[in-house]
N, C-alpha and C. Protein backbone atom coordinates (compact mmCIF):
# COMPACT_ATOMS: atom_id res chain seq x y z
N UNK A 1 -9.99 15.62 -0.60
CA UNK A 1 -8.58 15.29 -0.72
C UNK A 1 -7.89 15.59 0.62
N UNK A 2 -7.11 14.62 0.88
CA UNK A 2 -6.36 15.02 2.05
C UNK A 2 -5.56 15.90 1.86
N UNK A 3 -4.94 16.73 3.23
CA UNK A 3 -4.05 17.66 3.31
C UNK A 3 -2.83 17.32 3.59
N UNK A 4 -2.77 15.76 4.50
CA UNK A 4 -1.11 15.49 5.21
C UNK A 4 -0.41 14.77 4.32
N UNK A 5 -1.05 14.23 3.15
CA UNK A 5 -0.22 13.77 2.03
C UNK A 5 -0.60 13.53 0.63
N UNK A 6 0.25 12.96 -0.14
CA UNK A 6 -0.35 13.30 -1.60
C UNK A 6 -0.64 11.85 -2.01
N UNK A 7 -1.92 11.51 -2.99
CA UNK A 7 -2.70 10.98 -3.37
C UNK A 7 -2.71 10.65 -4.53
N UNK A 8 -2.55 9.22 -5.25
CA UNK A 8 -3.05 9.22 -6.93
C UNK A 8 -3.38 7.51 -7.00
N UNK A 9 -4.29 7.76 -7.80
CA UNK A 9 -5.07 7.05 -8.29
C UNK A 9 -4.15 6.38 -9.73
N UNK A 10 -4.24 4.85 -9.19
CA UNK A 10 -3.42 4.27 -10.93
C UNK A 10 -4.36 3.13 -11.18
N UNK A 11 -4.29 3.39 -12.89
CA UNK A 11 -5.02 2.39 -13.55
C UNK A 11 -4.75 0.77 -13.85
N UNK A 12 -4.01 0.80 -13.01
CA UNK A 12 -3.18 -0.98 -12.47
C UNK A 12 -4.27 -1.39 -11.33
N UNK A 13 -3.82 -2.79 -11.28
CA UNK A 13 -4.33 -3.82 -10.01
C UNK A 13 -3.46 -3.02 -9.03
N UNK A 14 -4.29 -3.81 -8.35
CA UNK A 14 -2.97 -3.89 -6.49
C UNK A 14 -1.56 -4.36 -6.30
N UNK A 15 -1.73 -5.84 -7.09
CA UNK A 15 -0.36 -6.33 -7.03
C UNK A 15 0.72 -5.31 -8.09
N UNK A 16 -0.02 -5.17 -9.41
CA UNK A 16 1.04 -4.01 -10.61
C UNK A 16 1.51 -3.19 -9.40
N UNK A 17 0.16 -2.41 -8.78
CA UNK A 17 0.51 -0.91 -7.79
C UNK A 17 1.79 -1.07 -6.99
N UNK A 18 2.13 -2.53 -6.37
CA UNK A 18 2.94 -2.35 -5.20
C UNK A 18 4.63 -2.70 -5.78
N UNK A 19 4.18 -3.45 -6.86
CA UNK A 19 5.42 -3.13 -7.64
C UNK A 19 6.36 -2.33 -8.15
N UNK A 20 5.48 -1.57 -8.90
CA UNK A 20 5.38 -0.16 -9.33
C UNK A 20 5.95 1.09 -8.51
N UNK A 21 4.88 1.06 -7.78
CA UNK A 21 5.64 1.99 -6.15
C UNK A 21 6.91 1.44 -5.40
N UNK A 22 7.06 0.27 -5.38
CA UNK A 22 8.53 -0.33 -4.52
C UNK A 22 9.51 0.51 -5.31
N UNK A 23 9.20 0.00 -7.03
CA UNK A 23 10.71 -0.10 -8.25
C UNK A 23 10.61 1.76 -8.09
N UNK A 24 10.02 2.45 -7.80
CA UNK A 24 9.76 3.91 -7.78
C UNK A 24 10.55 4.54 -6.77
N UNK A 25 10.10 4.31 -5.55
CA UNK A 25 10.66 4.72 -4.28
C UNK A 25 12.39 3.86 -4.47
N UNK A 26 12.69 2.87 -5.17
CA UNK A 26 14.50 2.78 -5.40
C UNK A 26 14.81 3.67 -6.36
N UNK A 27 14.20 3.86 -7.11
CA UNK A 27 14.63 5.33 -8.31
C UNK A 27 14.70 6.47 -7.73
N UNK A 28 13.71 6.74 -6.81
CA UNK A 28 14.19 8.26 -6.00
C UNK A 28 14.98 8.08 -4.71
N UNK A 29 15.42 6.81 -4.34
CA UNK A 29 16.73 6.74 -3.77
C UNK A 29 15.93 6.33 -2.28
N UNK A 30 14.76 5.68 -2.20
CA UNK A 30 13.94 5.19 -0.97
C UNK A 30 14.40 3.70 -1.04
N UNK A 31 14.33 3.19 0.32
CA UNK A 31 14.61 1.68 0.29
C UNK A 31 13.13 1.25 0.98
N UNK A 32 13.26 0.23 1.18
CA UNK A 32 11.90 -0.13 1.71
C UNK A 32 11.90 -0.88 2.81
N UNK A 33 12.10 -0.86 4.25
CA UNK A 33 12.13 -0.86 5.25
C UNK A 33 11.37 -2.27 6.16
N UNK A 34 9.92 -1.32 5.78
CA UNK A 34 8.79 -2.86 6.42
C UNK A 34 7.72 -2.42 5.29
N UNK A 35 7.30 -3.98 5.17
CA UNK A 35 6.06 -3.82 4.21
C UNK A 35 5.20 -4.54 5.84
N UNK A 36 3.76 -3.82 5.66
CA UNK A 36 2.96 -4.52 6.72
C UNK A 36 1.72 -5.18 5.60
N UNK A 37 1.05 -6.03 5.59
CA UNK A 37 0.16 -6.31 4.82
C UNK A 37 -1.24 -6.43 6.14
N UNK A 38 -1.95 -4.97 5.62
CA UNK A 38 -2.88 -4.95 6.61
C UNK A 38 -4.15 -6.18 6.08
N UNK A 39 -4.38 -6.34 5.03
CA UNK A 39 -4.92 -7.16 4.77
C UNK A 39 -4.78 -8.54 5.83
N UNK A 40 -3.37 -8.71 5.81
CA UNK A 40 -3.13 -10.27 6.53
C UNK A 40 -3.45 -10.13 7.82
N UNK A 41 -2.75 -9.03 8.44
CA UNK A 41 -3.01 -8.83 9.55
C UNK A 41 -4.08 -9.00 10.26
N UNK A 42 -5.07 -8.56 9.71
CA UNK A 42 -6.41 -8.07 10.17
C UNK A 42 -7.40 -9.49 10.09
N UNK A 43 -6.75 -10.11 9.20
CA UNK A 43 -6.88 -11.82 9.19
C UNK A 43 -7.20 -12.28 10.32
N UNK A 44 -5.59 -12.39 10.23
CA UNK A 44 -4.74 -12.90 11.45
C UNK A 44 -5.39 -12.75 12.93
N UNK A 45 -5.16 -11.69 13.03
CA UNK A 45 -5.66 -11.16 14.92
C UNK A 45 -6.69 -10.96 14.75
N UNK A 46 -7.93 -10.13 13.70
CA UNK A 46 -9.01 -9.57 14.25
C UNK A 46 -10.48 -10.82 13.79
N UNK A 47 -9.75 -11.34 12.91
CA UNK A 47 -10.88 -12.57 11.84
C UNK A 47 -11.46 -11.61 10.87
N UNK A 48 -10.98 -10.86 10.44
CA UNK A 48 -12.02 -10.12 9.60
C UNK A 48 -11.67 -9.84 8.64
N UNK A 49 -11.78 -9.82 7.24
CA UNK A 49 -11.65 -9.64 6.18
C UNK A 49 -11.73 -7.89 5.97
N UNK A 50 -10.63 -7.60 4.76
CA UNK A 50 -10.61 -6.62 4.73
C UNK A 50 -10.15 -6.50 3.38
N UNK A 51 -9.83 -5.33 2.38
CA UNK A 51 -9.13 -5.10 1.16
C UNK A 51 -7.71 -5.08 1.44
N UNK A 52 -7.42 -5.25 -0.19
CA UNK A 52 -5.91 -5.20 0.11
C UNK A 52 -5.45 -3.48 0.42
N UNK A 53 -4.25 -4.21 1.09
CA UNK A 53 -3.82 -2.65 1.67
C UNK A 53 -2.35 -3.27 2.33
N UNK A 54 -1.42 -2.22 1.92
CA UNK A 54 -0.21 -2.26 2.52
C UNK A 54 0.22 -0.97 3.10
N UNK A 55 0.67 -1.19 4.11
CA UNK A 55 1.86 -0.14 4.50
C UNK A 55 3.31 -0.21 3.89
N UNK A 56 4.03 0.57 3.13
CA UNK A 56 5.40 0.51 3.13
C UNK A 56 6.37 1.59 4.10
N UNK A 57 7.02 0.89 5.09
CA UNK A 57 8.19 2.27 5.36
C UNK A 57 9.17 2.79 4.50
N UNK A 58 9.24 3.62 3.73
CA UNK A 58 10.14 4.15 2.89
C UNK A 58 10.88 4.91 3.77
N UNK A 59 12.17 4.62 3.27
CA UNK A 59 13.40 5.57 3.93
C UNK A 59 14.95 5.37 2.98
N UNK A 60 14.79 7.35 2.98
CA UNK A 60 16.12 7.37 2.32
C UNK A 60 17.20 7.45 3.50
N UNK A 61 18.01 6.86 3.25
CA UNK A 61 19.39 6.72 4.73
C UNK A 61 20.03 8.13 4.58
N UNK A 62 20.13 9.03 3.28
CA UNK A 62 20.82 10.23 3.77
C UNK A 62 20.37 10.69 4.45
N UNK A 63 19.21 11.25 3.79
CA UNK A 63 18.08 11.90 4.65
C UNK A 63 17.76 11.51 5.97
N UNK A 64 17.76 10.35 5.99
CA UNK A 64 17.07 9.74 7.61
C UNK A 64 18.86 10.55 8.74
N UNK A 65 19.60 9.85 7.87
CA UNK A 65 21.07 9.80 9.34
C UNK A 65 21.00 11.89 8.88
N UNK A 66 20.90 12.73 8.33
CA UNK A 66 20.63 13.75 8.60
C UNK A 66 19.67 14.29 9.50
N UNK A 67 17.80 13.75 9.80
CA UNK A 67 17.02 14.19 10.39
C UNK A 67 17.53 13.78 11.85
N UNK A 68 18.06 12.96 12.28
CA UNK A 68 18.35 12.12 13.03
C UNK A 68 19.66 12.96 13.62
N UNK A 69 20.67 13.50 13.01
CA UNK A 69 21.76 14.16 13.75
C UNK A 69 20.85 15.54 13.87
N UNK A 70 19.96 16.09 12.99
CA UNK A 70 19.48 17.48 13.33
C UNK A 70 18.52 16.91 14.79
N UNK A 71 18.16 15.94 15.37
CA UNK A 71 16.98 15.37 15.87
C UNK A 71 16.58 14.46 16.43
N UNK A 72 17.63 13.90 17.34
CA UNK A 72 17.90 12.45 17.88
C UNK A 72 16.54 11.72 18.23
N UNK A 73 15.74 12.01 18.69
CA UNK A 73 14.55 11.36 18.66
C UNK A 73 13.21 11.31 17.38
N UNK A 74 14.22 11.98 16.77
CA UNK A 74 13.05 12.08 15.31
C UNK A 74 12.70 10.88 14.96
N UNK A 75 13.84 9.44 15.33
CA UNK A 75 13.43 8.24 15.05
C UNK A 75 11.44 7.65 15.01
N UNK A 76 11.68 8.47 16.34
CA UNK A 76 10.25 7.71 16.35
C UNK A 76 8.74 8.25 15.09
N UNK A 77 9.47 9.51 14.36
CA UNK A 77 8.62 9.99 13.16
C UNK A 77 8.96 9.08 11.75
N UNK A 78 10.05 8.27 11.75
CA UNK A 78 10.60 7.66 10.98
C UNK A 78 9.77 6.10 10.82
N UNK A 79 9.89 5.85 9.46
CA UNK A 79 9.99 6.05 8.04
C UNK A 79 9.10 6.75 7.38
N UNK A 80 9.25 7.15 6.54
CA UNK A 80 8.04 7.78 5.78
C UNK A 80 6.81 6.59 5.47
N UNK A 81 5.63 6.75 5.83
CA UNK A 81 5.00 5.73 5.11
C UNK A 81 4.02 5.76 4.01
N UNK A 82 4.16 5.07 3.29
CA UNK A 82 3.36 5.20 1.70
C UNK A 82 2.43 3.79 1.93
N UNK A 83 0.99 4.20 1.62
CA UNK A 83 0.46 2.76 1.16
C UNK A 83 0.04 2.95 0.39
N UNK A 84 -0.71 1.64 -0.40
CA UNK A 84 -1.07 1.00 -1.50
C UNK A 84 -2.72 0.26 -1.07
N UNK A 85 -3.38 0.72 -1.81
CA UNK A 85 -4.86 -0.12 -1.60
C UNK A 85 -5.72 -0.19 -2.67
N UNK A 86 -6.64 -1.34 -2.78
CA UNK A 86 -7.08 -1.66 -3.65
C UNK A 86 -8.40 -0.73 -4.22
N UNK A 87 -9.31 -0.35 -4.81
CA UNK A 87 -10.87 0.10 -4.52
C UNK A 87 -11.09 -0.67 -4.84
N UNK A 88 -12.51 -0.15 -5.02
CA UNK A 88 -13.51 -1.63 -4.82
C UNK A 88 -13.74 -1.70 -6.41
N UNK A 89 -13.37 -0.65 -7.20
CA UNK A 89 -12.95 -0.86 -8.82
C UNK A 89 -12.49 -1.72 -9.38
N UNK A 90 -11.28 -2.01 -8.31
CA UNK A 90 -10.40 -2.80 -8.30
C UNK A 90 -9.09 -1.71 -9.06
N UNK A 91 -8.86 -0.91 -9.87
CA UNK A 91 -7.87 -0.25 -9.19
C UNK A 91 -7.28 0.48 -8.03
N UNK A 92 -5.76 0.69 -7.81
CA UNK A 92 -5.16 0.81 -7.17
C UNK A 92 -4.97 2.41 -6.38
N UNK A 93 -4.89 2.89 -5.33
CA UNK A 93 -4.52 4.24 -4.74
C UNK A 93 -3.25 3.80 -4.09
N UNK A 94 -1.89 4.85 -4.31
CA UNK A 94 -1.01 5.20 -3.76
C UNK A 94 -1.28 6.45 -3.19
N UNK A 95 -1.08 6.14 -1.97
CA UNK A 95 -0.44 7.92 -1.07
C UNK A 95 0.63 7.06 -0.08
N UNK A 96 1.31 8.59 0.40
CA UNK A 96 2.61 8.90 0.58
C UNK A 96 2.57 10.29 1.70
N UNK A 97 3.08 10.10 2.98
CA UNK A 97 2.85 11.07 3.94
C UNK A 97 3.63 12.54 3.41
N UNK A 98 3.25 13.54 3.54
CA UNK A 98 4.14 14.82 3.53
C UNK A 98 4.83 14.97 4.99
N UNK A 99 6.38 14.84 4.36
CA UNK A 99 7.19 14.91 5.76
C UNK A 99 6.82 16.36 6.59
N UNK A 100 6.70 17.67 5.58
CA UNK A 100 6.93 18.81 6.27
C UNK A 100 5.24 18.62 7.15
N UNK A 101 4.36 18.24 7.03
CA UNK A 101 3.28 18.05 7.70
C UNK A 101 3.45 17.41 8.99
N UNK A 102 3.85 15.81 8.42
CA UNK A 102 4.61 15.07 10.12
C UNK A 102 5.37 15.74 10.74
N UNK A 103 6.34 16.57 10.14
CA UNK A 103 7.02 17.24 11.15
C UNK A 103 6.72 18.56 11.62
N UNK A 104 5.58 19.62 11.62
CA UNK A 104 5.36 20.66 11.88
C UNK A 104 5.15 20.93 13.56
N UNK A 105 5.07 19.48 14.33
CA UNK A 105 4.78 19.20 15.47
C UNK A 105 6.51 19.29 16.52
N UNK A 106 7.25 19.26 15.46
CA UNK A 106 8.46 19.65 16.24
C UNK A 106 9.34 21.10 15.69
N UNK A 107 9.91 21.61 16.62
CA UNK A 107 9.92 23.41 16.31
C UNK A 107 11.88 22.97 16.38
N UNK A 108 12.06 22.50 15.06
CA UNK A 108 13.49 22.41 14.55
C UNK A 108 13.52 22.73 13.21
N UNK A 109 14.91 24.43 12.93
CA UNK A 109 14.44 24.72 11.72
C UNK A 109 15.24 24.08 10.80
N UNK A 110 16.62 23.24 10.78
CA UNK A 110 17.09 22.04 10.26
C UNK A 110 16.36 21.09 9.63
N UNK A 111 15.34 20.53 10.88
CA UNK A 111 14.71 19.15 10.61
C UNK A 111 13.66 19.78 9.98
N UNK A 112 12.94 20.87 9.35
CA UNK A 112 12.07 21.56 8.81
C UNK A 112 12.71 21.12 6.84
N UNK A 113 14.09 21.84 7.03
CA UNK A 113 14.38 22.12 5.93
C UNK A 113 14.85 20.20 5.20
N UNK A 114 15.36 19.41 5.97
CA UNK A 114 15.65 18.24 5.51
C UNK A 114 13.99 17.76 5.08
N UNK A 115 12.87 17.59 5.99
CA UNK A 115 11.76 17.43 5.45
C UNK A 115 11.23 17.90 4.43
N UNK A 116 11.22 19.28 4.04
CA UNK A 116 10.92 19.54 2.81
C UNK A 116 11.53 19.30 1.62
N UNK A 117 12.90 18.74 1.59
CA UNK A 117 13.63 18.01 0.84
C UNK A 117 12.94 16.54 0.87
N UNK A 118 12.90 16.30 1.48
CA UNK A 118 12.34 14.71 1.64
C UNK A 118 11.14 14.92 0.78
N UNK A 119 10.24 16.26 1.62
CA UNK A 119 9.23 15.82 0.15
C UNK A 119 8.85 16.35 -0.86
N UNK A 120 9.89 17.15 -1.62
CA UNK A 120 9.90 17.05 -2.52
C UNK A 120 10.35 15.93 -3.65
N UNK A 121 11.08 15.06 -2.83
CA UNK A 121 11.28 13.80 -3.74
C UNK A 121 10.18 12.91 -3.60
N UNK A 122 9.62 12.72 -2.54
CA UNK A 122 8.11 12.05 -2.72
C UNK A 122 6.80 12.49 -3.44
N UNK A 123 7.17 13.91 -3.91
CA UNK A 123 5.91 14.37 -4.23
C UNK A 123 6.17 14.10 -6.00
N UNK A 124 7.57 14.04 -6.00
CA UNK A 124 8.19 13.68 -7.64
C UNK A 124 7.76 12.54 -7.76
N UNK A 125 8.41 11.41 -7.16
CA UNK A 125 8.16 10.06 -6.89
C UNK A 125 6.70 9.78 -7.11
N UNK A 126 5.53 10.59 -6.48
CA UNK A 126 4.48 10.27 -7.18
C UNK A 126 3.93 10.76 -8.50
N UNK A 127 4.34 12.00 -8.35
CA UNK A 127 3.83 12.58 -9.51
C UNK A 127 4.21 11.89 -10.86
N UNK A 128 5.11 11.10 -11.09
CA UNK A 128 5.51 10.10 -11.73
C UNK A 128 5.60 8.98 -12.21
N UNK A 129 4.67 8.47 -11.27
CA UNK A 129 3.70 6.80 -11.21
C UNK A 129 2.52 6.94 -12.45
């Protein structure tokens, strides 16, 4: 199991999963930013086939315009990202980064405490799927 974020396994497809997780992350007050579809991508530029898999940037705007006045360049740690991928089961894995992890690399005790707020609503947000 990884350590930098939290992990679960759902008994849905891929497409249910990304639904599911979008309508989730607006209930705990996340918007959804960029979806990347690595799948296409990897199409696209590399020719190569791959599983489904998305990136989502999730971002809550309080939270963000808070890390951001504690942290003017925190931008570039921004959005949180959650993906979605298929197994080869064919059900679905959601994970979801732990902010206080991404951010342990910067020594702000503000932007410490807004992160652990942050994830504790992501860790709800999954625990809840």
């Amino acid at each position: 199991m990884i350590t930098y974020g939290f992990v679960k396994e759902l008994d849905i497809d891929f497409e249910q999963a990304v639904k599911k997780v979008t309508d989730a992350l607006e209930e705990a007050g996340f918007g959804i930013l960029t979806t990347i579809n690595v799948k296409k991508k990897f199409k696209e530029k590399l020719g190569i086939e791959f599983k489904k898999y998305v990136i989502l940037g999730a971002c809550n705007p309080a939270n963000a315009h808070q890390a951001i006045e504690a942290e003017e360049n925190i931008g570039l740690m921004l959005p949180c990202n959650v993906i979605v991928y298929e197994k080869d089961d064919q059900k679905a894995v959601v994970a979801a980064i732990k902010p206080t992890k991404a951010m342990q690399m910067i020594d702000n005790g503000q932007l410490q405490r807004i992160a652990a707020e942050v994830e504790s609503k992501i860790k709800k947000f999954i625990d809840n799927l």
